[in-house]
Protein backbone atom coordinates (compact mmCIF):
# COMPACT_ATOMS: atom_id res chain seq x y z
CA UNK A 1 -67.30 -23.94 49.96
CA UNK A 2 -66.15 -21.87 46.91
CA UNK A 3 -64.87 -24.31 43.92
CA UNK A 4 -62.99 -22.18 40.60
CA UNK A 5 -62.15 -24.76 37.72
CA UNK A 6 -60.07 -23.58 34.60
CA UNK A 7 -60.09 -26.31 32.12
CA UNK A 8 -59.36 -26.66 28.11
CA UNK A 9 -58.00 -28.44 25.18
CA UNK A 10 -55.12 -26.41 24.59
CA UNK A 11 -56.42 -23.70 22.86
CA UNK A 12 -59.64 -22.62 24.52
CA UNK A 13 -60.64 -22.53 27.90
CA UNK A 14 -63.25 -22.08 30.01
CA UNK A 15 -63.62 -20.72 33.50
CA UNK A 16 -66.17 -21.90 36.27
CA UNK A 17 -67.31 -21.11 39.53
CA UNK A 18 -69.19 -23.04 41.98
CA UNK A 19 -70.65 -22.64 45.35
CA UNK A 20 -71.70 -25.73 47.54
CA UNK A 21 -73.74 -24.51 50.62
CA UNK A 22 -74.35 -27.68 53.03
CA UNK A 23 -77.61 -26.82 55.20
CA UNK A 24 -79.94 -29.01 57.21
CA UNK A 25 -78.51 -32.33 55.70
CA UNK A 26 -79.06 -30.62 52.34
CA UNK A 27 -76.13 -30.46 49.71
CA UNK A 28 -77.00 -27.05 47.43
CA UNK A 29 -75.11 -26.30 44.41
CA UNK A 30 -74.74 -22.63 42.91
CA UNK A 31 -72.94 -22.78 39.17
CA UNK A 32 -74.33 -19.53 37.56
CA UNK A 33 -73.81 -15.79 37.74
CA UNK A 34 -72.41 -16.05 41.22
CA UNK A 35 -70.57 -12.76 40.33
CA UNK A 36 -73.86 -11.11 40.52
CA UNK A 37 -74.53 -12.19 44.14
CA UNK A 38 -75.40 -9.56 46.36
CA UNK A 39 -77.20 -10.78 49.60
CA UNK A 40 -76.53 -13.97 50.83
CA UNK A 41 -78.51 -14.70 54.29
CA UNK A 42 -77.68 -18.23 56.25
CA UNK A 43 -78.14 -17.04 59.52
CA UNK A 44 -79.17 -19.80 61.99
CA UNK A 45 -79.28 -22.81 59.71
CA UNK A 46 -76.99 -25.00 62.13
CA UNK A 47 -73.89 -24.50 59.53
CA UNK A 48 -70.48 -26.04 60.96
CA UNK A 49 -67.35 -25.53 59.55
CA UNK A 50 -64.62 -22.74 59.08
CA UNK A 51 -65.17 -19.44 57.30
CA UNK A 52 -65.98 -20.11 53.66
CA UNK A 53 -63.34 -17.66 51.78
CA UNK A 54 -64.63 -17.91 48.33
CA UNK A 55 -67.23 -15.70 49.62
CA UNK A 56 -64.61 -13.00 49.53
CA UNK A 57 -64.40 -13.11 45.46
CA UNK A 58 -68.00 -12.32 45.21
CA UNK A 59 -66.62 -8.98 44.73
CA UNK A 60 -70.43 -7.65 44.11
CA UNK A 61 -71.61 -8.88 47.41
CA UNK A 62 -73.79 -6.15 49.23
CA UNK A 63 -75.36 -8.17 52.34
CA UNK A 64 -73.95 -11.15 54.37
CA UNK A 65 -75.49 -13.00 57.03
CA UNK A 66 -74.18 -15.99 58.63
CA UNK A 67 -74.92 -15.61 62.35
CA UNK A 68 -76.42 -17.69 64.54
CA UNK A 69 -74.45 -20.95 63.29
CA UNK A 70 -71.58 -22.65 64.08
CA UNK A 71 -68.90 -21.25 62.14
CA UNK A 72 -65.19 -21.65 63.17
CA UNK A 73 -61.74 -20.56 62.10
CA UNK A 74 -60.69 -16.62 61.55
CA UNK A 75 -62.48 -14.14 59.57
CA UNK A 76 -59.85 -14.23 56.22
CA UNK A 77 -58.06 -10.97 55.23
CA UNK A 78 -59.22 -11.19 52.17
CA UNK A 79 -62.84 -10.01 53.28
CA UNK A 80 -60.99 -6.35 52.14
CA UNK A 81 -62.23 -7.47 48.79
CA UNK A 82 -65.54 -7.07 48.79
CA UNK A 83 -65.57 -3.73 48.38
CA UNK A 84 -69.61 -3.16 48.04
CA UNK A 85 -70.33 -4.92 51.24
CA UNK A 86 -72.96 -2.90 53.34
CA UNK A 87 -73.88 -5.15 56.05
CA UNK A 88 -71.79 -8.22 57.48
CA UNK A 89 -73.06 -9.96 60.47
CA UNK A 90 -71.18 -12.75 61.95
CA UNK A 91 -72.75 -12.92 65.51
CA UNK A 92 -73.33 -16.06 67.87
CA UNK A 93 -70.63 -18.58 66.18
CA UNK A 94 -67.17 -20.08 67.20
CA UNK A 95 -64.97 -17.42 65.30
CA UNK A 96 -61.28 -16.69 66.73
CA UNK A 97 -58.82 -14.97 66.39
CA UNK A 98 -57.94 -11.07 65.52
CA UNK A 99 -60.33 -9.49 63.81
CA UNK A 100 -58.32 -8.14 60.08
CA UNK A 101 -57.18 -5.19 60.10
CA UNK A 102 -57.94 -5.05 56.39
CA UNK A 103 -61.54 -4.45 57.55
CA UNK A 104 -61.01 -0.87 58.07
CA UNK A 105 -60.60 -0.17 54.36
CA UNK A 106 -64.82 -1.47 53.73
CA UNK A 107 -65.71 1.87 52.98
CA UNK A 108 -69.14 1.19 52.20
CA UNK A 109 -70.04 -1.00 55.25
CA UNK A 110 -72.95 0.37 57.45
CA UNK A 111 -73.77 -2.54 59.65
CA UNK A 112 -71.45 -4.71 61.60
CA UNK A 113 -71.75 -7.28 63.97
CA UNK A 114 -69.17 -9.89 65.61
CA UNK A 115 -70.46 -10.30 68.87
CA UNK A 116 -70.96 -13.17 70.70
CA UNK A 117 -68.07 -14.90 69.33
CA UNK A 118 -64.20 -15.73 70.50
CA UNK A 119 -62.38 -13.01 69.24
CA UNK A 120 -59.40 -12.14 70.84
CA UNK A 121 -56.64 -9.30 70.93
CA UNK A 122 -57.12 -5.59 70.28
CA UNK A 123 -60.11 -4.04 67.71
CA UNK A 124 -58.29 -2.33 64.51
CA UNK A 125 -60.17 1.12 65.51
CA UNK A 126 -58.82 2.96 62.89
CA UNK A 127 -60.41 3.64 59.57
CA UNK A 128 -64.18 2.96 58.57
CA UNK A 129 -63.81 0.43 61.36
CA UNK A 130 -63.63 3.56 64.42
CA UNK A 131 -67.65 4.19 63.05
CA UNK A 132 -69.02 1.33 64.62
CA UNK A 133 -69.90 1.08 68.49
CA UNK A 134 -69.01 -1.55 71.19
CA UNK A 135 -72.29 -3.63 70.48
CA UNK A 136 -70.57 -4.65 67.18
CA UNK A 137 -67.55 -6.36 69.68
CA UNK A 138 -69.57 -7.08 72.79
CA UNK A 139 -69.65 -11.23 74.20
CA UNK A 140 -65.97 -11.61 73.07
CA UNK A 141 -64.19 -11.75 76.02
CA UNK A 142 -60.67 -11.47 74.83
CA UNK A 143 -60.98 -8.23 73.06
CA UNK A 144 -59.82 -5.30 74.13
CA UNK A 145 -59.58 -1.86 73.10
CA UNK A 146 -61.98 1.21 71.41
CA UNK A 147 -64.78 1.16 71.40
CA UNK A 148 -64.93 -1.56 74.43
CA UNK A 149 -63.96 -0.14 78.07
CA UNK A 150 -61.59 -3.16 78.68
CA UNK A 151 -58.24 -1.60 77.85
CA UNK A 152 -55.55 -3.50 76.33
CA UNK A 153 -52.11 -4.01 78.44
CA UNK A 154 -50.03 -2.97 76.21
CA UNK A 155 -51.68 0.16 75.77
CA UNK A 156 -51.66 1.22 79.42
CA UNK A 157 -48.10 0.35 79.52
CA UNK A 158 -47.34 2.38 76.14
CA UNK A 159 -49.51 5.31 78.29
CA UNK A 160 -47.44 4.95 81.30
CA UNK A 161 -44.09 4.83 79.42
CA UNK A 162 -44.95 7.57 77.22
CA UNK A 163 -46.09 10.00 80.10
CA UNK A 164 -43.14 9.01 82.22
CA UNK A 165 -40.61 9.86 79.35
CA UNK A 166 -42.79 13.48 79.15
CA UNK A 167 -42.13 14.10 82.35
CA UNK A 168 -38.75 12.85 82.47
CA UNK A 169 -37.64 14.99 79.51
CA UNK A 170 -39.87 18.32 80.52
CA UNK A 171 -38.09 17.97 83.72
CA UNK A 172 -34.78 17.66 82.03
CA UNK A 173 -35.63 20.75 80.37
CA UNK A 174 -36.70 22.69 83.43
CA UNK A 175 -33.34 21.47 85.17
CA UNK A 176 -31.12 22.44 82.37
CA UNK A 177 -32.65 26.25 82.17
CA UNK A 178 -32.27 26.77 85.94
CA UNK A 179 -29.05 25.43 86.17
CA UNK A 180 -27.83 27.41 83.18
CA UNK A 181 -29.81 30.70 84.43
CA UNK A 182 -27.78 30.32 87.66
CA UNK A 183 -24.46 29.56 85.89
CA UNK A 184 -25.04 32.71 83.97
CA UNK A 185 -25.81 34.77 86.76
CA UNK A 186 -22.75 34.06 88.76
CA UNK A 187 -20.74 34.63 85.64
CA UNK A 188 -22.12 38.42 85.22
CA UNK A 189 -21.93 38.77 89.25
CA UNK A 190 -17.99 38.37 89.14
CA UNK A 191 -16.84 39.44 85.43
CA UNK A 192 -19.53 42.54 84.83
CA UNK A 193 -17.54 44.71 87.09
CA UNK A 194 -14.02 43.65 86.03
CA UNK A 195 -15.29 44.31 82.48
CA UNK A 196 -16.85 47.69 83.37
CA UNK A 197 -13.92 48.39 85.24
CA UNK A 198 -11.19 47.58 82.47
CA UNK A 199 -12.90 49.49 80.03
CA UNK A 200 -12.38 52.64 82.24
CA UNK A 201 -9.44 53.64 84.02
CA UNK A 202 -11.03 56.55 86.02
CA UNK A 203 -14.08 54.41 87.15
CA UNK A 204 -11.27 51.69 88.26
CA UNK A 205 -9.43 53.93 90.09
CA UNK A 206 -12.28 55.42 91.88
CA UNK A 207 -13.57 52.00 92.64
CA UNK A 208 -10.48 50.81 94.21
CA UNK A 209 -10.43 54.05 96.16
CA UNK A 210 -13.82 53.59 97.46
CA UNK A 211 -12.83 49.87 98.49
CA UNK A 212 -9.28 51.02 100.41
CA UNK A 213 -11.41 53.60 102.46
CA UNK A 214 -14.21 50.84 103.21
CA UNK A 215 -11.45 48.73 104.19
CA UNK A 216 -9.67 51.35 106.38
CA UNK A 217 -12.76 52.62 108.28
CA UNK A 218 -13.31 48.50 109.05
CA UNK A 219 -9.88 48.05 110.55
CA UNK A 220 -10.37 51.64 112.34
CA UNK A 221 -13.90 50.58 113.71
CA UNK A 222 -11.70 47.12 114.75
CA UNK A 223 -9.28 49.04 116.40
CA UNK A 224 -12.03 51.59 118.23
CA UNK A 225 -13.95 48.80 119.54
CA UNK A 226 -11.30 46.72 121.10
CA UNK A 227 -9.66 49.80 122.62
CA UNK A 228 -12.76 50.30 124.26
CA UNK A 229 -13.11 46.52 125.93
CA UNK A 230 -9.53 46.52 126.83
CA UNK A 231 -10.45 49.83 128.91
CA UNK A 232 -13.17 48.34 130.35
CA UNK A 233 -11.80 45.18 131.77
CA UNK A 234 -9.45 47.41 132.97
């Protein structure tokens, strides 16, 4: 438990910081330079009680240890402050909750471990956090997501939506060009010749010419051909 006092006269003040650490029945007391804290190591010392956040404003802090205990609550947002931290390991206690996403921003951390707790929800993979593998997560069985194989819902629903609006709008696309491609077609099919046509009066002419004899030598073929069944039934 982290304790900052600021207390004066009026016109001077002075500022201090405590830390009480409660282990094995024993109440320990740390008043001085806790700013220059940089490894503090209570792993399986039988601790209860939630997270202690005023670790998070000993900004210098390098190494942290507290697993194998029985820690509770959710890992605080403010962790993001400590800046200099190299290796946290939270393993084997009662955490919950998401993990922060304010992790990702520890820069400097090289060593992570929050298994074998109750975290829950999807792993912030982004950031510094996307370095670590899935033994940092493993033993929490409500997490989901990178670097774990247990995929969250939503994001096999966000997959399935996504690919079905690809595929909806490429075929859109597809289905738009044909259509058009045939629209255009039939357009130059019926008003290329009239245009050719117009432009020249000779090539009209002869092209009307050409269609009067194709339509003469049809009826005359008509004409031939029933001639020739009427004789024979004849």
């Amino acid at each position: 438990m982290g304790i900052y006092s600021l207390y004066g006269n009026g016109s001077s003040y002075q500022y201090e910081e405590r830390l009480i650490v409660i282990t094995k029945g024993l109440i320990l007391e740390y008043t001085r330079a806790l700013s220059l804290v940089v490894s503090i190591d209570l792993s399986d010392n039988n601790l209860s009680g939630e997270f202690p956040k005023g670790m998070t404003k000993l900004f210098g802090l390098v190494f942290l240890n507290l697993s194998m205990n029985h820690i509770i609550g959710q890992i605080p947002e403010s962790i993001s402050n400590l800046h200099q931290l190299s290796s946290l390991d939270l393993s084997s206690n009662n955490l919950f909750g998401s993990i922060p996403l304010s992790m990702s921003s520890l820069s400097f951390l090289g060593y992570l471990n929050l298994s074998n707790n109750n975290f829950s929800g999807k792993i912030p993979f982004i950031g510094h956090m996307s370095t670590f593998t899935d033994s940092a997560f493993t033993r929490n069985p409500n997490l989901c997501g990178a670097p774990l194989v247990i995929k969250c819902q939503d994001e096999d629903l966000d997959k399935r939506q996504s690919a079905f609006v690809e595929d909806k709008i490429d075929g859109g696309y597809i289905d738009q060009w044909f259509y058009l491609s045939i629209g255009l077609g039939f357009a130059m099919g019926i008003l290329g010749p009239y245009f050719v046509l117009a432009m020249k009066r000779s090539w009209c002419d002869a092209y009307f010419d050409f269609v009067d004899k194709i339509v003469k030598w049809l009826v005359f073929r008509r004409r031939v051909t029933y001639a020739r069944n009427h004789a024979q039934r004849q």
